[in-house]
PDB file of N, CA and C in Angstrom:
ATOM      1  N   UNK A   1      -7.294   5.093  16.514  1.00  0.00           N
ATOM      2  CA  UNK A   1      -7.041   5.654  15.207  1.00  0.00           C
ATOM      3  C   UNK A   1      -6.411   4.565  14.325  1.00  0.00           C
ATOM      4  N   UNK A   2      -7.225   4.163  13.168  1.00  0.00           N
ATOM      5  CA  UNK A   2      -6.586   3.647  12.314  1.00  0.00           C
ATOM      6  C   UNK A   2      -5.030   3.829  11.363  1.00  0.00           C
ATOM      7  N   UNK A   3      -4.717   2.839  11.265  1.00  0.00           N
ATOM      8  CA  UNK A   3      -3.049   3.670   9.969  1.00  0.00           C
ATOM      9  C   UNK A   3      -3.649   4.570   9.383  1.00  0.00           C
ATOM     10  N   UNK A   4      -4.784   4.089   8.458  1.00  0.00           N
ATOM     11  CA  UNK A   4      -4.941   4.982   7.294  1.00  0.00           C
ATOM     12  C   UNK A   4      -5.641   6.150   8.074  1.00  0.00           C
ATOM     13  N   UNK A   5      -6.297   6.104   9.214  1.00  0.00           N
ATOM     14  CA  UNK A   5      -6.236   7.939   9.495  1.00  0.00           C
ATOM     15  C   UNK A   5      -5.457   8.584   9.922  1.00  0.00           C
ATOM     16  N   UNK A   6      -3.955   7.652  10.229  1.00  0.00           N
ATOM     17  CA  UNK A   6      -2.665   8.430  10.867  1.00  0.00           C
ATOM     18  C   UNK A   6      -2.022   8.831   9.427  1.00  0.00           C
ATOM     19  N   UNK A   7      -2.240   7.975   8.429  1.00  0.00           N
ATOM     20  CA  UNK A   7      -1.945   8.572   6.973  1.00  0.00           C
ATOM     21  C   UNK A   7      -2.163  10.038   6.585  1.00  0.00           C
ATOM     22  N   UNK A   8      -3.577   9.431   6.630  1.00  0.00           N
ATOM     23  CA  UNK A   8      -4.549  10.882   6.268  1.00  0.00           C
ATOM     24  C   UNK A   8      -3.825  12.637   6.999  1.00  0.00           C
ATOM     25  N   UNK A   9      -4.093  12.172   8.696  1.00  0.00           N
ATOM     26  CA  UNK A   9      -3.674  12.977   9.885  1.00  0.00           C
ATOM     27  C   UNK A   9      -2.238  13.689   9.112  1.00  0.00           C
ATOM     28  N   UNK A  10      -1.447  12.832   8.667  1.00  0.00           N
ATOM     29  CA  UNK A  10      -0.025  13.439   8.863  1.00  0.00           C
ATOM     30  C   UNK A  10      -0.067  14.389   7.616  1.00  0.00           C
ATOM     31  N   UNK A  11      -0.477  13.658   6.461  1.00  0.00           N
ATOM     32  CA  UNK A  11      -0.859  14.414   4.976  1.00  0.00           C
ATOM     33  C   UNK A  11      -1.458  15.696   5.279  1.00  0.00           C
ATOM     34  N   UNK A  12      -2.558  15.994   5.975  1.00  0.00           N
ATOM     35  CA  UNK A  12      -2.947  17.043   6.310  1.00  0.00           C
ATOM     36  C   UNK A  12      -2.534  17.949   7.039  1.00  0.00           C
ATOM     37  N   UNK A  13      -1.611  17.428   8.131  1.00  0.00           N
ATOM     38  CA  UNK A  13      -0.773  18.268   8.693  1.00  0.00           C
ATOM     39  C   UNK A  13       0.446  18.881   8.198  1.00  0.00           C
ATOM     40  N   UNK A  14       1.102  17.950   7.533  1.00  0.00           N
ATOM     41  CA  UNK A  14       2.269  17.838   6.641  1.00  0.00           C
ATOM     42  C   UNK A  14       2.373  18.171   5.279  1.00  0.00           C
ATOM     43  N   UNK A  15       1.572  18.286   4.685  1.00  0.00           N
ATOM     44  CA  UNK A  15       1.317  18.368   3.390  1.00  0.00           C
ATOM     45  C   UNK A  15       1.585  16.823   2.278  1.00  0.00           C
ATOM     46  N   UNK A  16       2.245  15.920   2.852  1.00  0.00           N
ATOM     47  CA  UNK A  16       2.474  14.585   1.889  1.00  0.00           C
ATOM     48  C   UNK A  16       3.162  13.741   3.618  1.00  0.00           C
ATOM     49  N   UNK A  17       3.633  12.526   2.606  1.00  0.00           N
ATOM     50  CA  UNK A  17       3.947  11.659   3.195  1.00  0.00           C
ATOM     51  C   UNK A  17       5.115  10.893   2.170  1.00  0.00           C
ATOM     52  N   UNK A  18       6.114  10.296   3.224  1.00  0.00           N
ATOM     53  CA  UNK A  18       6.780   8.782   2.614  1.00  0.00           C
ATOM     54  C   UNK A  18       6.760   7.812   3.340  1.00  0.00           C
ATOM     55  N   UNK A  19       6.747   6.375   2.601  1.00  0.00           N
ATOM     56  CA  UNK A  19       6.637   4.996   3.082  1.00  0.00           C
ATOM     57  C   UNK A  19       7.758   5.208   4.394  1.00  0.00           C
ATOM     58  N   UNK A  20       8.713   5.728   4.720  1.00  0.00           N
ATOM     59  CA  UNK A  20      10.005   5.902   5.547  1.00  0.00           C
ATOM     60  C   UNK A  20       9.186   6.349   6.889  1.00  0.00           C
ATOM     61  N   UNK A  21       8.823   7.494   6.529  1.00  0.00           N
ATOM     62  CA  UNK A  21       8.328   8.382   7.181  1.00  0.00           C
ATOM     63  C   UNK A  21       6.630   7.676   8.177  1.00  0.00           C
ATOM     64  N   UNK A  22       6.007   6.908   7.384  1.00  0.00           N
ATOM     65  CA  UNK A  22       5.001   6.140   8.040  1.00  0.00           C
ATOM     66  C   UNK A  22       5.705   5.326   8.602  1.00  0.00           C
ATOM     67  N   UNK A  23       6.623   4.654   8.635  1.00  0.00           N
ATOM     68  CA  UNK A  23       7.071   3.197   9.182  1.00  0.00           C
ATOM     69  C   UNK A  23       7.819   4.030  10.658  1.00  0.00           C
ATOM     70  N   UNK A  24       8.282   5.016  10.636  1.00  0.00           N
ATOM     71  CA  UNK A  24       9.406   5.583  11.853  1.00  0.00           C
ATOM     72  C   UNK A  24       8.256   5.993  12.983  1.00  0.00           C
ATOM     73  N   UNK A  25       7.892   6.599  12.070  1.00  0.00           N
ATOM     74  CA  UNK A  25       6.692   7.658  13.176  1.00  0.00           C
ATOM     75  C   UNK A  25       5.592   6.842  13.552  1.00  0.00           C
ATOM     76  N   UNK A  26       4.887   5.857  12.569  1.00  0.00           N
ATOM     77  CA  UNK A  26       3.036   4.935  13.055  1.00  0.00           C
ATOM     78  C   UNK A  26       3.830   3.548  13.289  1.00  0.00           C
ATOM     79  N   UNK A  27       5.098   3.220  12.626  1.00  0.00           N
ATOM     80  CA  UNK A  27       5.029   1.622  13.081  1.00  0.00           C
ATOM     81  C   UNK A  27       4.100   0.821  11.914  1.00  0.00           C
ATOM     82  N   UNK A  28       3.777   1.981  10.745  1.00  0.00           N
ATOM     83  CA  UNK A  28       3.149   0.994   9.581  1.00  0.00           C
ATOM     84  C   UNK A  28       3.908   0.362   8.507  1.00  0.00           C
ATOM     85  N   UNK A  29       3.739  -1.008   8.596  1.00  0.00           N
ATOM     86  CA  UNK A  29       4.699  -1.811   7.604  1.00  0.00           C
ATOM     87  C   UNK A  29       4.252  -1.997   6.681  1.00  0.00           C
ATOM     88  N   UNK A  30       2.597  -1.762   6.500  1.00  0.00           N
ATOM     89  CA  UNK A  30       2.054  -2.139   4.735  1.00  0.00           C
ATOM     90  C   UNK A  30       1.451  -1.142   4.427  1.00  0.00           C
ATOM     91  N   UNK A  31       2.360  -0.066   3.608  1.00  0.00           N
ATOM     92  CA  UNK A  31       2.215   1.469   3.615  1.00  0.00           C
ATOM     93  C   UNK A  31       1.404   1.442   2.305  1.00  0.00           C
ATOM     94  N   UNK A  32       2.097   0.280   1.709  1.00  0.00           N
ATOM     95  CA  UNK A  32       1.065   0.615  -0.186  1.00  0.00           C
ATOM     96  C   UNK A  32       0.447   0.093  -0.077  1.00  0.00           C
ATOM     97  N   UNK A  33      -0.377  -1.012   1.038  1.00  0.00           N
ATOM     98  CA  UNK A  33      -1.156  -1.290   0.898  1.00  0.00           C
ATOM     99  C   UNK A  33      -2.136  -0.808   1.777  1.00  0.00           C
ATOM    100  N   UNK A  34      -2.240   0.109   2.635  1.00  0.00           N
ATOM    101  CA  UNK A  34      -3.164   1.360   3.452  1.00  0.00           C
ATOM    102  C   UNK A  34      -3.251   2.294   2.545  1.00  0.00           C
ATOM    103  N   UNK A  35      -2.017   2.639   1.330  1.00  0.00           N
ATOM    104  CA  UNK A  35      -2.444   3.369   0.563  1.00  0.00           C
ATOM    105  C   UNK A  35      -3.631   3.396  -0.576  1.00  0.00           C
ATOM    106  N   UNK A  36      -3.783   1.754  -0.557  1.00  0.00           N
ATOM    107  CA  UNK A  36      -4.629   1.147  -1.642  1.00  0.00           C
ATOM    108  C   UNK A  36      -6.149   1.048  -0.730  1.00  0.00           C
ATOM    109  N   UNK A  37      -5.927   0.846   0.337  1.00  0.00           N
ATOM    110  CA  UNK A  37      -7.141   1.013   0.900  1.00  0.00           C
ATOM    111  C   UNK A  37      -7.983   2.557   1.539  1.00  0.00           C
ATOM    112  N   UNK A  38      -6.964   3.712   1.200  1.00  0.00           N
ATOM    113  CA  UNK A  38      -7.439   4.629   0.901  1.00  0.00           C
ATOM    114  C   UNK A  38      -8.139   5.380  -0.452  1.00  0.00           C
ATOM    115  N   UNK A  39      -7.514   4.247  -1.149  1.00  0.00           N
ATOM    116  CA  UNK A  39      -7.720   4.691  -2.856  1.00  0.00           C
ATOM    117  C   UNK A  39      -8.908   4.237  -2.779  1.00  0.00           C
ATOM    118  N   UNK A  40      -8.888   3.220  -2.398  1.00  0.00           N
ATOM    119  CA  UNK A  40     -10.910   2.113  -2.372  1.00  0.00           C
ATOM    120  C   UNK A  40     -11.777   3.069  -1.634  1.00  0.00           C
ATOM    121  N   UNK A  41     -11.486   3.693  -0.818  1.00  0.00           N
ATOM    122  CA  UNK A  41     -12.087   4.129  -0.177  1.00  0.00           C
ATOM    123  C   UNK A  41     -12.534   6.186  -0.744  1.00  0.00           C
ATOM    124  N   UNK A  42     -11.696   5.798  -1.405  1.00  0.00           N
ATOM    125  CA  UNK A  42     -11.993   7.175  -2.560  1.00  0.00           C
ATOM    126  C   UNK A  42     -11.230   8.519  -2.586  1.00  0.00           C
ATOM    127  N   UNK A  43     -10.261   8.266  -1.468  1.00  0.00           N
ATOM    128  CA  UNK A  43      -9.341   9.420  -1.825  1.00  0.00           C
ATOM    129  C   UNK A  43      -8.325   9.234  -2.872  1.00  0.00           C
ATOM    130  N   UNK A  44      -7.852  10.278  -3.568  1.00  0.00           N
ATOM    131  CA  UNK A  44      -7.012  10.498  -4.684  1.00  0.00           C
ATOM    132  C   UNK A  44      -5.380  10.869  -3.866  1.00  0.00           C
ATOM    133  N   UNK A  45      -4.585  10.269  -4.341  1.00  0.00           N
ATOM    134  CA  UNK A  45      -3.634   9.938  -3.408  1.00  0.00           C
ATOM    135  C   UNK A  45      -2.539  10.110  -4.771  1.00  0.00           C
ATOM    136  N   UNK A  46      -1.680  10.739  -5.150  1.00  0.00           N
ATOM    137  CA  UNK A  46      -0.673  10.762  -5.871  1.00  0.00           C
ATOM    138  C   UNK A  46       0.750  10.599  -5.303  1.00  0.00           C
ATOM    139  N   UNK A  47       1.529  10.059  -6.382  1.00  0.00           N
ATOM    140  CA  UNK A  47       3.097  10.199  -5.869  1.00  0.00           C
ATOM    141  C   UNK A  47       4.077  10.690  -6.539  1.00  0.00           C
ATOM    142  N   UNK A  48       4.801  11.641  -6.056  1.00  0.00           N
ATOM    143  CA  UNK A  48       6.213  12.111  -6.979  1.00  0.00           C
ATOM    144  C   UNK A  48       7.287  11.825  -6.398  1.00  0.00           C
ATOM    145  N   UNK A  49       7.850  10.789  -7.738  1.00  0.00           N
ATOM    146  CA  UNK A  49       9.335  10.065  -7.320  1.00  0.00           C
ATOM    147  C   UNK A  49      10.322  11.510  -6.654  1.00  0.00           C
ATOM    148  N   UNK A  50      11.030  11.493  -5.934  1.00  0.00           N
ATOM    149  CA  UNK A  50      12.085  12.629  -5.540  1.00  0.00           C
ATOM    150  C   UNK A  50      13.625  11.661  -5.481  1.00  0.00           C
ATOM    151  N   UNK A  51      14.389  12.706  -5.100  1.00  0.00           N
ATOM    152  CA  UNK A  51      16.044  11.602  -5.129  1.00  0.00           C
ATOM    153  C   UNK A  51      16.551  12.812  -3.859  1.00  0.00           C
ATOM    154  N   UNK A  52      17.193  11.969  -2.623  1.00  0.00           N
ATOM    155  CA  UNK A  52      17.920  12.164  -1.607  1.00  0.00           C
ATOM    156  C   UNK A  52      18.906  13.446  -2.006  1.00  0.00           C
ATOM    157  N   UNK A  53      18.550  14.312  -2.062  1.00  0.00           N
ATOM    158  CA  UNK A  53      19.954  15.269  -1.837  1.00  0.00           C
ATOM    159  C   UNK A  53      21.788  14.614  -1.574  1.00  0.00           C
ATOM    160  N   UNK A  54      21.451  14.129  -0.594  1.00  0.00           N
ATOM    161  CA  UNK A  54      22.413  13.754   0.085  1.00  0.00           C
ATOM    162  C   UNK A  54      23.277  12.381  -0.585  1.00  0.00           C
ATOM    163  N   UNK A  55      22.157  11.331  -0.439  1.00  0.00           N
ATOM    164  CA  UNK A  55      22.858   9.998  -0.931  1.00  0.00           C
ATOM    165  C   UNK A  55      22.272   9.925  -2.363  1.00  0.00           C
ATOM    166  N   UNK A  56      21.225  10.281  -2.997  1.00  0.00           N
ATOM    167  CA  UNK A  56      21.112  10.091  -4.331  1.00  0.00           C
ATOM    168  C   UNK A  56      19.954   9.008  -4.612  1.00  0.00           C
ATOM    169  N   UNK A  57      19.705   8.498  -3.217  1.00  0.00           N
ATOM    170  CA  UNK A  57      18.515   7.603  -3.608  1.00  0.00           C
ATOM    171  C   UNK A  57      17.033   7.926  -3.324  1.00  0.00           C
ATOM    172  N   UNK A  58      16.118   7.056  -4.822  1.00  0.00           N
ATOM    173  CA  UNK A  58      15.253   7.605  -4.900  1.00  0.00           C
ATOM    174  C   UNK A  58      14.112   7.249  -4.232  1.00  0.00           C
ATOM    175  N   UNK A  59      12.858   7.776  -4.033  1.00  0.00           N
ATOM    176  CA  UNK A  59      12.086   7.282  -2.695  1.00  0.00           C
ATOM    177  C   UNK A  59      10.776   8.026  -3.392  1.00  0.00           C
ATOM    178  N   UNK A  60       8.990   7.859  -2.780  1.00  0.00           N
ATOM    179  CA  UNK A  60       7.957   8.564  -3.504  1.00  0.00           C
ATOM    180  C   UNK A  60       7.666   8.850  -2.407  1.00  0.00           C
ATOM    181  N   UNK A  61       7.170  10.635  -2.432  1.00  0.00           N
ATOM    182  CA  UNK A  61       6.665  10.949  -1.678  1.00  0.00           C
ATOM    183  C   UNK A  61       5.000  11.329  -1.971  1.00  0.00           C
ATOM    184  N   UNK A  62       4.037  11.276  -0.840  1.00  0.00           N
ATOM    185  CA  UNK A  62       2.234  10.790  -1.574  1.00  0.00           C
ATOM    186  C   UNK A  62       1.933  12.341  -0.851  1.00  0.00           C
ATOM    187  N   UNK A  63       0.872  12.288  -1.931  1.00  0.00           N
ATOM    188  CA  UNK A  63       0.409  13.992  -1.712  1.00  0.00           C
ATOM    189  C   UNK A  63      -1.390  13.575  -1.729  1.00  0.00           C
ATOM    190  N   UNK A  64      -2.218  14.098  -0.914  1.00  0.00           N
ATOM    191  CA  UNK A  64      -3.636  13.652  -0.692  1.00  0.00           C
ATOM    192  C   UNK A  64      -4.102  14.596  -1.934  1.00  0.00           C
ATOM    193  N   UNK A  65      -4.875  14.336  -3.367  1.00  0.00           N
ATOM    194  CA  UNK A  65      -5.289  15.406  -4.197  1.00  0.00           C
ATOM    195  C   UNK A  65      -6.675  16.285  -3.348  1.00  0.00           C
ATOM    196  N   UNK A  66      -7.431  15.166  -3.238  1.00  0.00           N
ATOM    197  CA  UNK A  66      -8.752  15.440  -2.436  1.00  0.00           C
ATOM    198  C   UNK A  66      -9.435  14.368  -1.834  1.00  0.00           C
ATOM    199  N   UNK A  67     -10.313  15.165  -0.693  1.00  0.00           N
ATOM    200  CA  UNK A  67     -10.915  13.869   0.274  1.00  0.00           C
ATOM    201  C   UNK A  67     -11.832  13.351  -0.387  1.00  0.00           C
ATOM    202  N   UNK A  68     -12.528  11.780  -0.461  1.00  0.00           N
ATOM    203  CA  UNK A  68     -13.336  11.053  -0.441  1.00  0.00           C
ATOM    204  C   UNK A  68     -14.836  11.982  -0.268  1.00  0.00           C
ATOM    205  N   UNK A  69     -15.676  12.038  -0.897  1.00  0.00           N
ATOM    206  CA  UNK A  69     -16.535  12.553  -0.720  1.00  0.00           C
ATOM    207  C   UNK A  69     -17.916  11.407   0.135  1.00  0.00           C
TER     208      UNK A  69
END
């Protein structure tokens, strides 16, 4: 399984994703750039900035719009 289908995998299971969250769980270190090679590849991939409850810092979490046809 490629990153970008452990991307995909988790988005679909999960509903989104963060760069944090790929690096802990797949071990992927070039998250915007698997993200960019999902974009080439034709999925619509959005992000909404959010801020930590807790500590206040801010982080994007990616939401899949729709698959690649």
């Amino acid at each position: 399984m490629t990153q970008c289908d452990k991307i995909l995998d988790h988005i679909r299971k999960n509903g989104s994703i963060t760069q944090r969250e790929a690096f802990i769980d797949y071990g992927i270190q070039s998250f915007h750039r698997r993200l960019s090679d999902l974009r080439q590849a034709g999925y619509r991939l959005i992000g909404r900035r959010r801020k930590h409850p807790t500590t206040g810092q801010e982080y994007t979490r990616y939401y899949l719009l729709e698959a690649a046809r």
